[in-house]
Protein backbone atom coordinates (compact mmCIF):
# COMPACT_ATOMS: atom_id res chain seq x y z
CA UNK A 1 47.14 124.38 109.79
CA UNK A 2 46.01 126.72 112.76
CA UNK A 3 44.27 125.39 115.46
CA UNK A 4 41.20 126.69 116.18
CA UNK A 5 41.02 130.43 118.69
CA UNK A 6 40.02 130.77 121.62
CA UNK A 7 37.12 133.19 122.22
CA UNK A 8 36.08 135.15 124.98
CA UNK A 9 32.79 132.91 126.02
CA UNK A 10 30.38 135.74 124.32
CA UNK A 11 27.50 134.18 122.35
CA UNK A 12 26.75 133.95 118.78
CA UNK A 13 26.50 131.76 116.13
CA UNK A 14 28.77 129.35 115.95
CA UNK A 15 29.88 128.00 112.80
CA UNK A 16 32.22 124.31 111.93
CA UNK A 17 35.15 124.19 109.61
CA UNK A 18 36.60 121.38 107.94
CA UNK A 19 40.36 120.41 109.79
CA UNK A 20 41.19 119.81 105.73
CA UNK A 21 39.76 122.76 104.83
CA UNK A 22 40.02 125.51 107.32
CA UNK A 23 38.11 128.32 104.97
CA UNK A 24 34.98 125.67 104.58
CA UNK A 25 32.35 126.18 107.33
CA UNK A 26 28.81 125.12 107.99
CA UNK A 27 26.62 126.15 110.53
CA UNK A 28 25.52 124.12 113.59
CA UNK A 29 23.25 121.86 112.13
CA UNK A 30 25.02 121.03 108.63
CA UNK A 31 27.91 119.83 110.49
CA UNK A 32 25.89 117.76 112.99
CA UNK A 33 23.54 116.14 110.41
CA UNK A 34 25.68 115.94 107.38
CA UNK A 35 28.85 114.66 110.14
CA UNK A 36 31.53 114.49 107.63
CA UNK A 37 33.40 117.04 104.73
CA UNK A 38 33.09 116.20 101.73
CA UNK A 39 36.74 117.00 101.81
CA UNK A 40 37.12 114.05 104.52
CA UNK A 41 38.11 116.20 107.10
CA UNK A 42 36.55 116.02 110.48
CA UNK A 43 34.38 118.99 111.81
CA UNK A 44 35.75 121.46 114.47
CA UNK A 45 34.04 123.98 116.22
CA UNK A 46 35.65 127.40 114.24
CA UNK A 47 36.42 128.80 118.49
CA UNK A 48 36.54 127.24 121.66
CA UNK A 49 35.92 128.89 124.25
CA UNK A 50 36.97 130.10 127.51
CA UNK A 51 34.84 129.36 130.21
CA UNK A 52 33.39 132.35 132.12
CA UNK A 53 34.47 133.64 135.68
CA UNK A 54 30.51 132.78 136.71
CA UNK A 55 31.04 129.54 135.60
CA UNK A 56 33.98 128.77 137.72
CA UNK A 57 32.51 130.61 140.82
CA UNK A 58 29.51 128.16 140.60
CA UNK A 59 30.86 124.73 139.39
CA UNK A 60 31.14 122.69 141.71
CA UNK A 61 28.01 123.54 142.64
CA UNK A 62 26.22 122.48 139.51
CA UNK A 63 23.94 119.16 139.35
CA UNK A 64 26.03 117.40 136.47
CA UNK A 65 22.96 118.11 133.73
CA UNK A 66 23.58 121.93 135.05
CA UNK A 67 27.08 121.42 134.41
CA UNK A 68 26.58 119.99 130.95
CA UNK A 69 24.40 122.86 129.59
CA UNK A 70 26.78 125.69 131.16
CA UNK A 71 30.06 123.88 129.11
CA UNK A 72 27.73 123.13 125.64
CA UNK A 73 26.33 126.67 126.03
CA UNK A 74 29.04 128.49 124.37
CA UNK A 75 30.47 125.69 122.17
CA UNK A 76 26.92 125.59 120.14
CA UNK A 77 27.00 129.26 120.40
CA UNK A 78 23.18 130.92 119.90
CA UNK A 79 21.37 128.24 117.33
CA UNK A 80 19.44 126.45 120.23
CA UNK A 81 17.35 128.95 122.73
CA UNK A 82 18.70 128.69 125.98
CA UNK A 83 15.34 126.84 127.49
CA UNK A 84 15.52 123.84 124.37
CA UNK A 85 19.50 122.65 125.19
CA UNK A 86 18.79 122.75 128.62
CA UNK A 87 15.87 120.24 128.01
CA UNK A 88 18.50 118.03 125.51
CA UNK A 89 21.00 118.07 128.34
CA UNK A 90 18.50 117.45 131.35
CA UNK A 91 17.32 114.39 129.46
CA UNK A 92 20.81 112.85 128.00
CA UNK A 93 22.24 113.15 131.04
CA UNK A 94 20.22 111.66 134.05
CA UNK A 95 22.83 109.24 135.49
CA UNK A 96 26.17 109.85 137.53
CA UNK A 97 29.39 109.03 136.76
CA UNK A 98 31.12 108.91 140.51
CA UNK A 99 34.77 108.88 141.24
CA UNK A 100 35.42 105.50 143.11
CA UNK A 101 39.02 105.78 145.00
CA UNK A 102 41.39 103.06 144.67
CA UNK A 103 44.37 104.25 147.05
CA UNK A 104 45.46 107.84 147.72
CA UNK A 105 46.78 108.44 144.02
CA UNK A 106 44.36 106.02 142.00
CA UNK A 107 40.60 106.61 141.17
CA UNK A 108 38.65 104.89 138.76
CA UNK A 109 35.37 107.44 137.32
CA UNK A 110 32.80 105.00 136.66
CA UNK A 111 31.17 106.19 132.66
CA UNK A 112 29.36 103.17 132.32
CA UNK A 113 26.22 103.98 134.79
CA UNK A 114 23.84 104.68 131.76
CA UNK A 115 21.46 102.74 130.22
CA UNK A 116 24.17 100.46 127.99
CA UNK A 117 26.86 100.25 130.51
CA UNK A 118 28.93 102.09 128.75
CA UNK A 119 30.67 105.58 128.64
CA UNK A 120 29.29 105.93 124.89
CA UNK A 121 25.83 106.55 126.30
CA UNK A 122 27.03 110.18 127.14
CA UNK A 123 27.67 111.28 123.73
CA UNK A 124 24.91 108.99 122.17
CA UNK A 125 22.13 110.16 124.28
CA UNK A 126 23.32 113.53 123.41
CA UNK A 127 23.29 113.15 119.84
CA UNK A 128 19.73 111.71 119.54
CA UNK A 129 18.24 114.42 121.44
CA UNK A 130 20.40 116.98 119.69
CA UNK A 131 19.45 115.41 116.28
CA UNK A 132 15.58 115.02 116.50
CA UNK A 133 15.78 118.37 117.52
CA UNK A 134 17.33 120.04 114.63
CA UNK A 135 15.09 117.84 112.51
CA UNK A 136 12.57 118.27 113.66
CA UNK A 137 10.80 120.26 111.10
CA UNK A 138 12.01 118.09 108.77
CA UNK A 139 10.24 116.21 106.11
CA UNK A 140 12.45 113.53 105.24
CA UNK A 141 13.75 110.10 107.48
CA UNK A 142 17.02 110.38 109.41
CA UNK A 143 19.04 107.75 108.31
CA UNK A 144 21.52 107.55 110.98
CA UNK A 145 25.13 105.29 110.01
CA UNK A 146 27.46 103.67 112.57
CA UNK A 147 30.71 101.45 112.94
CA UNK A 148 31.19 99.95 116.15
CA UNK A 149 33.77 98.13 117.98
CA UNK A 150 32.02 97.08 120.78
CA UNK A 151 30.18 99.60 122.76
CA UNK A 152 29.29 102.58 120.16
CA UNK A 153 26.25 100.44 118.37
CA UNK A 154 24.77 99.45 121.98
CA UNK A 155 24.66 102.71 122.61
CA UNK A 156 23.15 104.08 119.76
CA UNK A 157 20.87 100.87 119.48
CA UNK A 158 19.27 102.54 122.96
CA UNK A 159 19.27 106.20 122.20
CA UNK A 160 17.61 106.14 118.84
CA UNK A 161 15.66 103.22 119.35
CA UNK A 162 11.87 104.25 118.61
CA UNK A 163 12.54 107.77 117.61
CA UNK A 164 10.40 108.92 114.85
CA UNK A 165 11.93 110.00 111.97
CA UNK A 166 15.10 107.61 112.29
CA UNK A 167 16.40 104.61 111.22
CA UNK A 168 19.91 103.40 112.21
CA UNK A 169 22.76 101.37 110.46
CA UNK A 170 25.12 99.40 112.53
CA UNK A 171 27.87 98.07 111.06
CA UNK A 172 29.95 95.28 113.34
CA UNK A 173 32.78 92.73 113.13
CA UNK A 174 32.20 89.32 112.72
CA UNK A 175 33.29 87.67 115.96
CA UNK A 176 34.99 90.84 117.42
CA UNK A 177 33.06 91.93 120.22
CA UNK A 178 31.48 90.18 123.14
CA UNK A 179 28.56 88.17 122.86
CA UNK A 180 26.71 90.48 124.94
CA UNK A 181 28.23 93.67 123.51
CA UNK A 182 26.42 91.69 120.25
CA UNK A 183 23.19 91.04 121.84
CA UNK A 184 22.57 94.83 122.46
CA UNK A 185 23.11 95.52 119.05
CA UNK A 186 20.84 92.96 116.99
CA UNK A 187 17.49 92.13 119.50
CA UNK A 188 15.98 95.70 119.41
CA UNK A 189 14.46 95.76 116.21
CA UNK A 190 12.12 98.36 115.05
CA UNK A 191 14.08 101.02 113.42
CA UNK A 192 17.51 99.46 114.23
CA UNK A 193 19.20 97.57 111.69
CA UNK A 194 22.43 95.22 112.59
CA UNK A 195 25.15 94.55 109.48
CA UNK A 196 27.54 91.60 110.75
CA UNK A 197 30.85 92.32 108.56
CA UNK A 198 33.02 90.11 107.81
CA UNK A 199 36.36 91.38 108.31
CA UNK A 200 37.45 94.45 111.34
CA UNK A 201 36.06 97.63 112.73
CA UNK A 202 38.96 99.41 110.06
CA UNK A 203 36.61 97.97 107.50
CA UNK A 204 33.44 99.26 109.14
CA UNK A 205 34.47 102.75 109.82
CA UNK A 206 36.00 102.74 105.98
CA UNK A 207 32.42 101.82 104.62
CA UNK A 208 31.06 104.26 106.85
CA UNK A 209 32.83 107.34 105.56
CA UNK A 210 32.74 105.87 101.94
CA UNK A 211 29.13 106.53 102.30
CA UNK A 212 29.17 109.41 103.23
CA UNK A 213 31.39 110.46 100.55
CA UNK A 214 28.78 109.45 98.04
CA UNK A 215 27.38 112.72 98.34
CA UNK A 216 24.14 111.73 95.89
CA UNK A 217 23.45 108.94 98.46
CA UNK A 218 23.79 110.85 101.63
CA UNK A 219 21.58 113.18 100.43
CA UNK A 220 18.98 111.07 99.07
CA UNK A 221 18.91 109.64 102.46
CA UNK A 222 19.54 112.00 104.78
CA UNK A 223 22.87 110.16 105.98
CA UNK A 224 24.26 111.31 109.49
CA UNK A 225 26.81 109.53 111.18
CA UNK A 226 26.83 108.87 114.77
CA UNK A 227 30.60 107.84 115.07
CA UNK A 228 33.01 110.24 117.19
CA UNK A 229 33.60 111.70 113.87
CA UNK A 230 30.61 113.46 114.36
CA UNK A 231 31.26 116.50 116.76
CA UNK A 232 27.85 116.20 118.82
CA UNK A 233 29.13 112.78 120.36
CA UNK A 234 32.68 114.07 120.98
CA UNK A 235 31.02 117.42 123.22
CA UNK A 236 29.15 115.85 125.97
CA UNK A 237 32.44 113.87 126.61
CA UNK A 238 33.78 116.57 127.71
CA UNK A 239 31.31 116.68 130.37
CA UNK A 240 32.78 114.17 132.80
CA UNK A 241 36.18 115.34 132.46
CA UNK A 242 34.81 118.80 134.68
CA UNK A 243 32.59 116.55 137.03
CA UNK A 244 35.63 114.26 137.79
CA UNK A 245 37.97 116.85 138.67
CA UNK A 246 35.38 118.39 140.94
CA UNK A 247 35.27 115.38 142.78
CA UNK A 248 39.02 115.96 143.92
CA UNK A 249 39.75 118.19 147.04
CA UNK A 250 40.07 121.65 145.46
CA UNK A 251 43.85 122.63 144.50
CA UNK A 252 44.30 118.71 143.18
CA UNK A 253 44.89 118.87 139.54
CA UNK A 254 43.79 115.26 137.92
CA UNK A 255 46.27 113.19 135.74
CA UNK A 256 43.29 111.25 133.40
CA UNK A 257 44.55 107.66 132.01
CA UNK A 258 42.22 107.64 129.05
CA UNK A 259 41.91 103.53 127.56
CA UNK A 260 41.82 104.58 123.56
CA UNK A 261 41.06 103.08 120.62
CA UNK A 262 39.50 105.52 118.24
CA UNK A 263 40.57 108.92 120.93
CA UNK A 264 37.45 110.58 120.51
CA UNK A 265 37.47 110.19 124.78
CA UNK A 266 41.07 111.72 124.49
CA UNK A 267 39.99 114.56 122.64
CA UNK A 268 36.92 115.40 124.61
CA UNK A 269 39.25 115.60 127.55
CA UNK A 270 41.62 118.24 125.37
CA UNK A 271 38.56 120.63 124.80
CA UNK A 272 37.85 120.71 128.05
CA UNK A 273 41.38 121.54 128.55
CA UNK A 274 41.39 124.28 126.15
CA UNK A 275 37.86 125.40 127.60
CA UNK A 276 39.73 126.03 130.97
CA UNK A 277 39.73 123.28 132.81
CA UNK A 278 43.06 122.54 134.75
CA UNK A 279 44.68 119.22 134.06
CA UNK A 280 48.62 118.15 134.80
CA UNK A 281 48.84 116.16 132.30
CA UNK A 282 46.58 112.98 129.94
CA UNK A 283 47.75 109.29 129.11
CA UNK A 284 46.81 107.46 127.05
CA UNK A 285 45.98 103.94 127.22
CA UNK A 286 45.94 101.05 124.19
CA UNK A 287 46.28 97.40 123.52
CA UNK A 288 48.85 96.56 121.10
CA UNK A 289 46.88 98.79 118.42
CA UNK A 290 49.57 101.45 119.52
CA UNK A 291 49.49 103.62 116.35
CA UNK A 292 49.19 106.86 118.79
CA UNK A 293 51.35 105.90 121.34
CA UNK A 294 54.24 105.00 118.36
CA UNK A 295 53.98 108.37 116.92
CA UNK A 296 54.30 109.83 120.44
CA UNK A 297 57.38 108.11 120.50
CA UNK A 298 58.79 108.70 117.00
CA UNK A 299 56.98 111.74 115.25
CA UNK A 300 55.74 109.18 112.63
CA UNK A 301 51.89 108.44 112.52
CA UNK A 302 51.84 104.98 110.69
CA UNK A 303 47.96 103.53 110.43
CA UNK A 304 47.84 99.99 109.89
CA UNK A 305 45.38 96.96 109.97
CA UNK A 306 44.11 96.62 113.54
CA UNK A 307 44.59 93.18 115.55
CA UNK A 308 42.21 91.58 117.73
CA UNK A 309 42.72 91.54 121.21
CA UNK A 310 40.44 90.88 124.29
CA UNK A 311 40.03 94.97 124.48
CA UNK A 312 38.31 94.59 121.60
CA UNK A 313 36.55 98.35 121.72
CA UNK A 314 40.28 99.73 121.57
CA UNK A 315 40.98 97.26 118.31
CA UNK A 316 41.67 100.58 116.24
CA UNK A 317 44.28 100.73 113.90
CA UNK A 318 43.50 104.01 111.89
CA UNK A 319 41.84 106.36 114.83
CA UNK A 320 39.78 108.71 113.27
CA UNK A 321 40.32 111.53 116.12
CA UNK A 322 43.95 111.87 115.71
CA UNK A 323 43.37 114.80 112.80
CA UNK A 324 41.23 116.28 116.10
CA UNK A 325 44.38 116.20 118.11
CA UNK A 326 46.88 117.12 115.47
CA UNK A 327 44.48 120.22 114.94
CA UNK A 328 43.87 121.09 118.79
CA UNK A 329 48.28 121.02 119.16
CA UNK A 330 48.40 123.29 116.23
CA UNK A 331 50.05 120.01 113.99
CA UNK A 332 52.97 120.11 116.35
CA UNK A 333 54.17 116.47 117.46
CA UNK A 334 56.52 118.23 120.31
CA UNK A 335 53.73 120.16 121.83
CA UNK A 336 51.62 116.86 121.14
CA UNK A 337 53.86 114.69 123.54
CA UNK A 338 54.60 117.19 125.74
CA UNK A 339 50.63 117.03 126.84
CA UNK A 340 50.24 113.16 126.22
CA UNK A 341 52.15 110.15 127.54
CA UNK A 342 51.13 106.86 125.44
CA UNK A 343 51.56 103.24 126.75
CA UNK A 344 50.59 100.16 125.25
CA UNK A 345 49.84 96.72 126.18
CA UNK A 346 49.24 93.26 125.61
CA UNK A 347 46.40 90.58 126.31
CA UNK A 348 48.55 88.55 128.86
CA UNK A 349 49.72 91.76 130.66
CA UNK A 350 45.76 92.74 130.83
CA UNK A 351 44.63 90.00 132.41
CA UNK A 352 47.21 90.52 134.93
CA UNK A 353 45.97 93.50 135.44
CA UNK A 354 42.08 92.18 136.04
CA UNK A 355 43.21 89.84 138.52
CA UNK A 356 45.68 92.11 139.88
CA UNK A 357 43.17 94.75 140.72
CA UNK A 358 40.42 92.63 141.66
CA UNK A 359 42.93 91.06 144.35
CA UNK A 360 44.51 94.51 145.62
CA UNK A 361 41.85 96.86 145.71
CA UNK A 362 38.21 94.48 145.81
CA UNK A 363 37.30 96.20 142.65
CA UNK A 364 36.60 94.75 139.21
CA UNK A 365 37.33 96.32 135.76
CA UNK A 366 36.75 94.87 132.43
CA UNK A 367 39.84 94.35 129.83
CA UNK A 368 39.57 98.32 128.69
CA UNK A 369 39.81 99.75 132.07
CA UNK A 370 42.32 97.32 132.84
CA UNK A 371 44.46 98.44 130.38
CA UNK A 372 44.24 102.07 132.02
CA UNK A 373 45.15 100.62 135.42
CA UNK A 374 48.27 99.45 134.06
CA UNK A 375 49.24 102.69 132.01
CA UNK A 376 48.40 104.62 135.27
CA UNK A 377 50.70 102.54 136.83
CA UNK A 378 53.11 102.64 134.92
CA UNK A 379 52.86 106.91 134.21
CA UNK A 380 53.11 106.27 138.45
CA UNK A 381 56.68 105.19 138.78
CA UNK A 382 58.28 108.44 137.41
CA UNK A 383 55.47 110.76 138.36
CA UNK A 384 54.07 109.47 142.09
CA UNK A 385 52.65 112.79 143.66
CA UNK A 386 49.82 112.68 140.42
CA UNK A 387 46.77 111.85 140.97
CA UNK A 388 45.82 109.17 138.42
CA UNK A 389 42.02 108.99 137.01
CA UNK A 390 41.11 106.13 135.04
CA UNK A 391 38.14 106.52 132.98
CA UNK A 392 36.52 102.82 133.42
CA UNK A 393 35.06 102.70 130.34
CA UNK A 394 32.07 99.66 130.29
CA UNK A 395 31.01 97.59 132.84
CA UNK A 396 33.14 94.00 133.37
CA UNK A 397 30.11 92.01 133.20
CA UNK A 398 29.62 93.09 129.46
CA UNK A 399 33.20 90.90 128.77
CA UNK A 400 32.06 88.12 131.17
CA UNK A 401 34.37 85.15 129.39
CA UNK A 402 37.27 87.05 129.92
CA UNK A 403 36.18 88.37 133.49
CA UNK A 404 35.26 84.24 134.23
CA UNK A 405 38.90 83.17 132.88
CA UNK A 406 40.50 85.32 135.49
CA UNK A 407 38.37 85.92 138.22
CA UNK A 408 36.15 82.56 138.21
CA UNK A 409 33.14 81.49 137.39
CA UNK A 410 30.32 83.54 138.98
CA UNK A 411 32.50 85.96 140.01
CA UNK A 412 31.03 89.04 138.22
CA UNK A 413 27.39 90.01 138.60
CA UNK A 414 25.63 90.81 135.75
CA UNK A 415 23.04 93.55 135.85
CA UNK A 416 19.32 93.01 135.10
CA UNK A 417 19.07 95.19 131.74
CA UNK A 418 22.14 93.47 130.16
CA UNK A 419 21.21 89.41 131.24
CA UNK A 420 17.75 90.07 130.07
CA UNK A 421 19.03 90.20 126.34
CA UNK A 422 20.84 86.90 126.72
CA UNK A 423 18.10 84.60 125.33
CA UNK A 424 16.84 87.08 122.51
CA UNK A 425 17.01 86.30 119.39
CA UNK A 426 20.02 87.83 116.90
CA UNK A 427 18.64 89.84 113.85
CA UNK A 428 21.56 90.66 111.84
CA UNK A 429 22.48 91.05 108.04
CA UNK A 430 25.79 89.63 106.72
CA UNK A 431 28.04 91.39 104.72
CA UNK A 432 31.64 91.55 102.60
CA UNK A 433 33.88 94.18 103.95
CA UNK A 434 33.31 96.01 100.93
CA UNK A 435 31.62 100.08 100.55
CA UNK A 436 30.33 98.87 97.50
CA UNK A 437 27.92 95.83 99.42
CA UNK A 438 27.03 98.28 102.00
CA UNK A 439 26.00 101.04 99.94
CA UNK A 440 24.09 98.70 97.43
CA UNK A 441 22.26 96.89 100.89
CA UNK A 442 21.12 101.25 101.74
CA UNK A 443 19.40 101.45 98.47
CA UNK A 444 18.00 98.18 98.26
CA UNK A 445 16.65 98.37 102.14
CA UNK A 446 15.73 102.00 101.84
């Protein structure tokens, strides 16, 4: 299956093919809105493209929004007037994500300065803006669908909370993310409904696409997904990957240690590879859910069940983004792990890691970034003159009971707009890990 060209950065429309299904393509907003083929392939922009000599001559010049709208430019092509994606950008992104040095070959980029203290609020502010704007005109409700692992729903919880002409899904596993990870998912109310399931995020992201599938029910309800399987999250994750390695003196190209669970971060990082932006090499990161990392090592990609760890976002053991990857190395596994080195580790080894960093380096990170520390330290012993960036992907205080058991009691500070949820009441909906429940709880509830 060819992976998709890369263009010369001129402007037109830009049209989304299926990675099952090369020949089917949809414009911009089909593949937004609708989010998955009915063939069950993931969306892919049909070129990406080269970023332009004026872009290069002015980048590190940009504000970040600036920077945003001059990469999205040509990868949504001509749909969106030039004045109405600025706007989207200028308003999803209004928060920094700094580069925080560790030692001379370690950085951390801090993704979780947004509203949710998390890196998903990049791609979910994004989306909503991106969304209400190609409905706007619209005479039906958005129904917007979601599996989470931890920080996805939060984030989407935030961004779409109170926008008219939505209503959002989240699906979640019972007793598999944090209790305040939790509590940003089932206080808001209004349009956002919370589905406790009882069984694993594998089982939430299956009922997901199942719906989907049902084509009659997706259209009836105007399903969109707001998952990395839906293209318009993965983009403005590419963002940060540019604003990172600007942040380096010039001439220093960045190694990125990506934590992973379901590699939509990973991938974001490979189109702005492909889109020009220089990068030795990527790593990536994961608990014992190693299904990437194992094929790295073998050639064989095995999915299987995921297990629960204290990482809990990177509990993933079917990633949806690998057919992005296979797609953007042209299906080759050698060319694959030629650009990617996978490590994986376990709970006891990540708490090590927490109270290892806090103790060399002052600096707290929760179990997901810890988990990069220790892959970029490891990618360190054979490759020492890289520079390492580890993208820190939430905020410790969100994982406080595991932060507590290492680092003591009182030891990390809990921001204002996360303890304020801590009291509020949960509003949630429990259901069987079956598509079936799910789909039959849409129609009755909608």
């Amino acid at each position: 299956m060819p992976a998709p060209s890369l263009g010369s950065n001129t402007l037109g429309r830009m049209d989304f093919y299926s990675t099952k299904t090369p020949a089917n393509k949809v414009n911009l907003k089909e593949a937004i809105i609708r989010s998955l083929p009915p063939d069950n392939g993931l969306y892919m922009p049909e070129e990406i493209p080269k970023l332009s000599d004026e872009f290069w001559a002015n980048w590190r010049s940009y504000s970040f929004a600036e920077l945003g709208f001059q990469i999205v430019k040509p990868l949504l092509g001509d749909d969106i007037p030039e004045s109405d994606l600025r706007k989207i950008v200028e308003e999803a992104i209004n928060f920094d994500a700094p580069l925080v040095p560790l030692s001379d070959k370690l950085s951390i980029l801090e993704l979780f300065q947004g509203p949710t203290l998390a890196f998903k609020d990049f791609g979910a502010r994004f989306m909503a803006r991106l969304m209400g704007y190609l409905t706007k005109d619209d005479q039906s409700m958005l129904t917007v669908l979601v599996a989470t692992s931890g920080d996805t729903g939060g984030a989407v919880a935030s961004a779409f909370h109170k926008v008219p002409g939505t209503r959002v899904v989240i699906l979640y596993p019972k007793g598999k993310v944090s209790a305040l990870q939790e509590k940003q998912l089932v206080t808001l109310g209004d349009n956002i409904h919370a589905l406790e399931i009882d069984g694993t995020f594998d089982d939430c992201q299956r009922m997901v696409k199942a719906a989907f599938l049902n084509r009659e029910l997706s259209e009836k309800l105007n399903l969109t997904s707001a998952n990395s399987i839906n293209i318009s999250r993965l983009i403005p994750q590419s963002f940060y990957y540019f604003h990172a390695a600007r942040q380096l003196p010039e001439g220093q190209l960045p190694t990125f240690v990506i934590p992973s669970g379901n590699f939509g971060n990973l991938t974001a990082g490979l189109l702005a590879q492909e889109m020009g932006l220089p990068i030795k090499h990527f790593v990536a990161a994961t608990n014992v859910n190693d299904v990437v990392p194992s094929y790295l090592k073998s050639g064989q990609y095995e999915p299987r069940p995921s297990t629960a760890t204290i990482s809990n976002a990177m509990d993933v053991g079917a990633p949806s983004n690998f057919a992005r990857m296979s797609e953007l190395f042209s299906g080759s596994w050698d060319k694959m792990r030629e650009g990617i080195e996978g490590y994986s580790f376990d709970d006891a080894t990540t708490r090590t890691a927490i109270k290892g960093t806090a103790e060399r380096y002052d600096y707290q990170v929760c179990p997901h970034t810890a988990v990069g520390v220790l892959a970029a330290e490891e990618w360190a012993k054979t490759n020492s003159d890289d520079h390492n960036i580890v993208l820190a992907t939430a905020h410790p205080s969100k994982f406080l009971p595991t932060m507590e058991e290492e680092l003591g009691k009182g030891s990390t500070i809990v921001p204002e707009r996360l303890a304020c949820l801590a009291n509020l009441p949960k509003v949630a909906t429990l259901l069987p890990a079956e598509e079936q429940a799910l789909q039959d709880w849409i129609t009755e509830q909608f």
